[in-house]
C-alpha atoms as a PDB file:
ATOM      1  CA  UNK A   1       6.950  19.516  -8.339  1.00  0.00           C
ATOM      2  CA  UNK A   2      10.027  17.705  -9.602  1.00  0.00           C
ATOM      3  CA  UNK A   3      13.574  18.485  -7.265  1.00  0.00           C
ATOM      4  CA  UNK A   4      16.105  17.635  -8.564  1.00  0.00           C
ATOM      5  CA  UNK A   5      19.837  17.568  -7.180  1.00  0.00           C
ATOM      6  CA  UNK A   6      23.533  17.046  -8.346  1.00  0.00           C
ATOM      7  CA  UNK A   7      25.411  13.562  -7.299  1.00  0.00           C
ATOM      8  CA  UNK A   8      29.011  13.530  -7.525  1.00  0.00           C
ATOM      9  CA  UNK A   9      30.809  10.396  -7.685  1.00  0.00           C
ATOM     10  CA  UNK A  10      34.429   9.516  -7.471  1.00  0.00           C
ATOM     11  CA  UNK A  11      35.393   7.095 -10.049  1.00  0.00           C
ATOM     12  CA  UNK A  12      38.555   6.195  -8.909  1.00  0.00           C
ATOM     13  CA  UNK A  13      41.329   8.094  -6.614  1.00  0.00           C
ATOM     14  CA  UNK A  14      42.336  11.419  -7.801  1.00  0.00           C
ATOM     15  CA  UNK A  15      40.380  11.098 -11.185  1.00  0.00           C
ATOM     16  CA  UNK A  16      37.289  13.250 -12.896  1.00  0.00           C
ATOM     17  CA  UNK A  17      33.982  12.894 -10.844  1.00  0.00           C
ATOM     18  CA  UNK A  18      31.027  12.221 -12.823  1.00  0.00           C
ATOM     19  CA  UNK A  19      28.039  13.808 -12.591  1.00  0.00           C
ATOM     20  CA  UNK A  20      24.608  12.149 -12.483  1.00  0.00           C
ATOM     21  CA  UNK A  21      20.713  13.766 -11.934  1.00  0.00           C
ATOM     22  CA  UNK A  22      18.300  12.100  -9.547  1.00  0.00           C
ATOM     23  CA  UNK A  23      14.910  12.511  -9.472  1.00  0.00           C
ATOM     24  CA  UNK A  24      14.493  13.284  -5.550  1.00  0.00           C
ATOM     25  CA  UNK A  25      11.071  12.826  -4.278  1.00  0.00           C
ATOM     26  CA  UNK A  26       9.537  13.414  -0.958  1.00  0.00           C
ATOM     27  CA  UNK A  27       8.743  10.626   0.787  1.00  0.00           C
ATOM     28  CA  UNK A  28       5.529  11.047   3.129  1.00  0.00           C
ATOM     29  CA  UNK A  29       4.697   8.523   5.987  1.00  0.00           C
ATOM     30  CA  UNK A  30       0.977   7.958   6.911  1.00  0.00           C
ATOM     31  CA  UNK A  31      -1.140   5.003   8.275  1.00  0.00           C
ATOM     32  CA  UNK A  32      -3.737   3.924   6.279  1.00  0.00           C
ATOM     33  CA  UNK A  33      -4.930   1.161   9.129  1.00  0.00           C
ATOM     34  CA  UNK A  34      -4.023  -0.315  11.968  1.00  0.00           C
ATOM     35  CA  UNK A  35      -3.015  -3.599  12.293  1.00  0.00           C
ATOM     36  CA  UNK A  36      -4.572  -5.020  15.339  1.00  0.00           C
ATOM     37  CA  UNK A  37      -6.230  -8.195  16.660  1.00  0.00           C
ATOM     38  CA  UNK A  38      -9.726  -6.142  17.400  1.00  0.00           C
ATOM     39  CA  UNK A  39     -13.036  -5.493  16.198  1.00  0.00           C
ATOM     40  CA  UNK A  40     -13.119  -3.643  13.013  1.00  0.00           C
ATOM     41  CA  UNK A  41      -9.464  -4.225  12.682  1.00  0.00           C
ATOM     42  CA  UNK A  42      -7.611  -6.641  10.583  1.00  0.00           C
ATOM     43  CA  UNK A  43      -4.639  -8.055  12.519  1.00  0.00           C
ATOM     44  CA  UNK A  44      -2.528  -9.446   9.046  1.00  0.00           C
ATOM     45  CA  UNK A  45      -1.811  -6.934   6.592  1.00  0.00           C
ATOM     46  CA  UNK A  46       0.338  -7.646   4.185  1.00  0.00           C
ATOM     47  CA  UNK A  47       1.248  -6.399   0.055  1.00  0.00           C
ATOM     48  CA  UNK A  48       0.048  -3.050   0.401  1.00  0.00           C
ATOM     49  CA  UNK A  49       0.158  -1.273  -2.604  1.00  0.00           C
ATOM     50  CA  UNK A  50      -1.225   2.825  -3.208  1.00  0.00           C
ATOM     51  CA  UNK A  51      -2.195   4.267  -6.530  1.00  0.00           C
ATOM     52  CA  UNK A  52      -3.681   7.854  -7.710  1.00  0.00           C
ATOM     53  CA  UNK A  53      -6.971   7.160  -9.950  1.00  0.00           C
ATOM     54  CA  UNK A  54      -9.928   9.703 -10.283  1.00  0.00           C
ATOM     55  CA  UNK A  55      -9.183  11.952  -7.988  1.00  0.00           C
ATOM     56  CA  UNK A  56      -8.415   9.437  -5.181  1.00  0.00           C
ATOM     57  CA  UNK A  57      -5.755   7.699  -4.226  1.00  0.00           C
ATOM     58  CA  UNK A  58      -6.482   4.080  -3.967  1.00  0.00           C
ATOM     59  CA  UNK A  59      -4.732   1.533  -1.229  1.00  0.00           C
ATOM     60  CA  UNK A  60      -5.110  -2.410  -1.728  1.00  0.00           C
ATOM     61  CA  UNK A  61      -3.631  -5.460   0.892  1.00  0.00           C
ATOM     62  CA  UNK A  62      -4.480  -8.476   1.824  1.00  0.00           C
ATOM     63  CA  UNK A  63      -5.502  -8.817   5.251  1.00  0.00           C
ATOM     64  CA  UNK A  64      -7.131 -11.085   7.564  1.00  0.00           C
ATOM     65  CA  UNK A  65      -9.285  -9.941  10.544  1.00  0.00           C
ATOM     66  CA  UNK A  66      -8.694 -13.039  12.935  1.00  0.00           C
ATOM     67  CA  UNK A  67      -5.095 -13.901  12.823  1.00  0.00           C
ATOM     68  CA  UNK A  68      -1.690 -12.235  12.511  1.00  0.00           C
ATOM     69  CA  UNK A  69      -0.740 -15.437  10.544  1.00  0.00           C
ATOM     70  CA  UNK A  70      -0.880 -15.490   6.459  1.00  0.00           C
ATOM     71  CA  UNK A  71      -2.562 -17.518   3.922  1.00  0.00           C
ATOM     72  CA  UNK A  72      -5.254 -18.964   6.482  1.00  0.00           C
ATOM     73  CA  UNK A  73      -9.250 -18.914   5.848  1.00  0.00           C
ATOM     74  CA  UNK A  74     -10.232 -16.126   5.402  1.00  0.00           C
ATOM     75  CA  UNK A  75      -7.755 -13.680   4.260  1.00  0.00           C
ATOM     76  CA  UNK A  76      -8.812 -11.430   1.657  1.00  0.00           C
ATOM     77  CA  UNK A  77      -7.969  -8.274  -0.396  1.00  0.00           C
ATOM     78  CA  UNK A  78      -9.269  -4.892   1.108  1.00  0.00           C
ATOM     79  CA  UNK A  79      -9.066  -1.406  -0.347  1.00  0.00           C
ATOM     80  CA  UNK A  80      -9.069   2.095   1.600  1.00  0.00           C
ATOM     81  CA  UNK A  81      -9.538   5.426  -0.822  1.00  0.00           C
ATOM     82  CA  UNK A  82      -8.411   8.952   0.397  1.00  0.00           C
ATOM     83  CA  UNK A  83      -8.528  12.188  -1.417  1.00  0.00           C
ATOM     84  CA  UNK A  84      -5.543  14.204   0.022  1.00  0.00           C
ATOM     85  CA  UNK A  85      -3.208  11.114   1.364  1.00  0.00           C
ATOM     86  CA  UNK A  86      -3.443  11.878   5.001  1.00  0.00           C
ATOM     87  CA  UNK A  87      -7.435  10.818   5.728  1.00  0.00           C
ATOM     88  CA  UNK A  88      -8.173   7.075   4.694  1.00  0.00           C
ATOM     89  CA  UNK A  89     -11.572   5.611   4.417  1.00  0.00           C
ATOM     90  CA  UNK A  90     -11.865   2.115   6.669  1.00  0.00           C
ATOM     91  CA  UNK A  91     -10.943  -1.072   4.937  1.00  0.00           C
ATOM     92  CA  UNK A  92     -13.868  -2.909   2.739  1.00  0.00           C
ATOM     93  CA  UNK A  93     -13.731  -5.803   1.066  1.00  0.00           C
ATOM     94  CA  UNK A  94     -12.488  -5.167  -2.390  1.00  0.00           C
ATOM     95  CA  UNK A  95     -14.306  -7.254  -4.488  1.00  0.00           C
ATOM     96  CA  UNK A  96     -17.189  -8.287  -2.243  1.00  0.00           C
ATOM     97  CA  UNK A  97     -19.381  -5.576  -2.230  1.00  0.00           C
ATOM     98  CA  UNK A  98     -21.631  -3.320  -4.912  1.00  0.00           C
ATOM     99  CA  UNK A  99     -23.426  -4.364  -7.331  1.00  0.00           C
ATOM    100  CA  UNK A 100     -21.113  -6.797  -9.241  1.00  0.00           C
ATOM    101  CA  UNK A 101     -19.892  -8.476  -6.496  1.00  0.00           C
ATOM    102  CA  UNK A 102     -17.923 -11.267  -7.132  1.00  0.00           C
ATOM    103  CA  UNK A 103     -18.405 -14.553  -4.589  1.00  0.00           C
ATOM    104  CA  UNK A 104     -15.912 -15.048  -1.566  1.00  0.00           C
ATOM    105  CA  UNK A 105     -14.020 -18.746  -1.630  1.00  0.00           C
ATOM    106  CA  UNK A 106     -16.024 -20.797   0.143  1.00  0.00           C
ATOM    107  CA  UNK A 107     -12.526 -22.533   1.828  1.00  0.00           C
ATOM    108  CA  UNK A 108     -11.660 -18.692   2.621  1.00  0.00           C
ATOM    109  CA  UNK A 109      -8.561 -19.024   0.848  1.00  0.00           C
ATOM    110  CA  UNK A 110      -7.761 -15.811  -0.988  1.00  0.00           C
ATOM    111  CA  UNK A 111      -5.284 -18.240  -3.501  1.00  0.00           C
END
């Protein structure tokens, strides 16, 4: 649902206020992962970026499971799906795995 809401703004001392419509969304707060230096945990996380695509919303980061520290071996991108926003799937790989797999940097360097 679109809210939307009135903004009045003074342009100058005792003149005419113009009036301007915002979109005003609502802004929801969730963890995806935690960031932690621990087994099945990646400590660096980093770019995150969330999309809606079939059915699923879809979150992407770089991360690295054995430092806090960026651009070292071993980084790479991970992905975590969820269907309602609130319940996220673990991190995997995002390009490593299935059946079209593409091949991991052999210096572990994600760039």
């Amino acid at each position: 649902m679109i809210h939307r809401s009135v903004i009045l703004v003074a342009i100058a001392v005792n003149a005419s206020a113009a009036q301007y419509d915002f979109y005003q969304p609502q802004v929801q707060h969730v963890t995806v992962h935690e960031g932690k230096l621990a087994e099945g945990h990646f400590a660096y996380n980093h770019m995150a970026s969330v999309e809606w695509f079939d059915g699923r919303f879809h979150c992407v980061w770089g991360a690295h499971a054995e430092t806090h520290l960026e651009g070292k071996p071993g980084q790479l991108t991970v992905w975590a799906t969820s269907p309602d926003f609130e319940t996220w799937s673990a991190p995997q790989p995002f390009a490593h795995i299935g059946a079209n797999a593409l091949a991991r940097d052999a210096q572990g360097v994600q760039w």
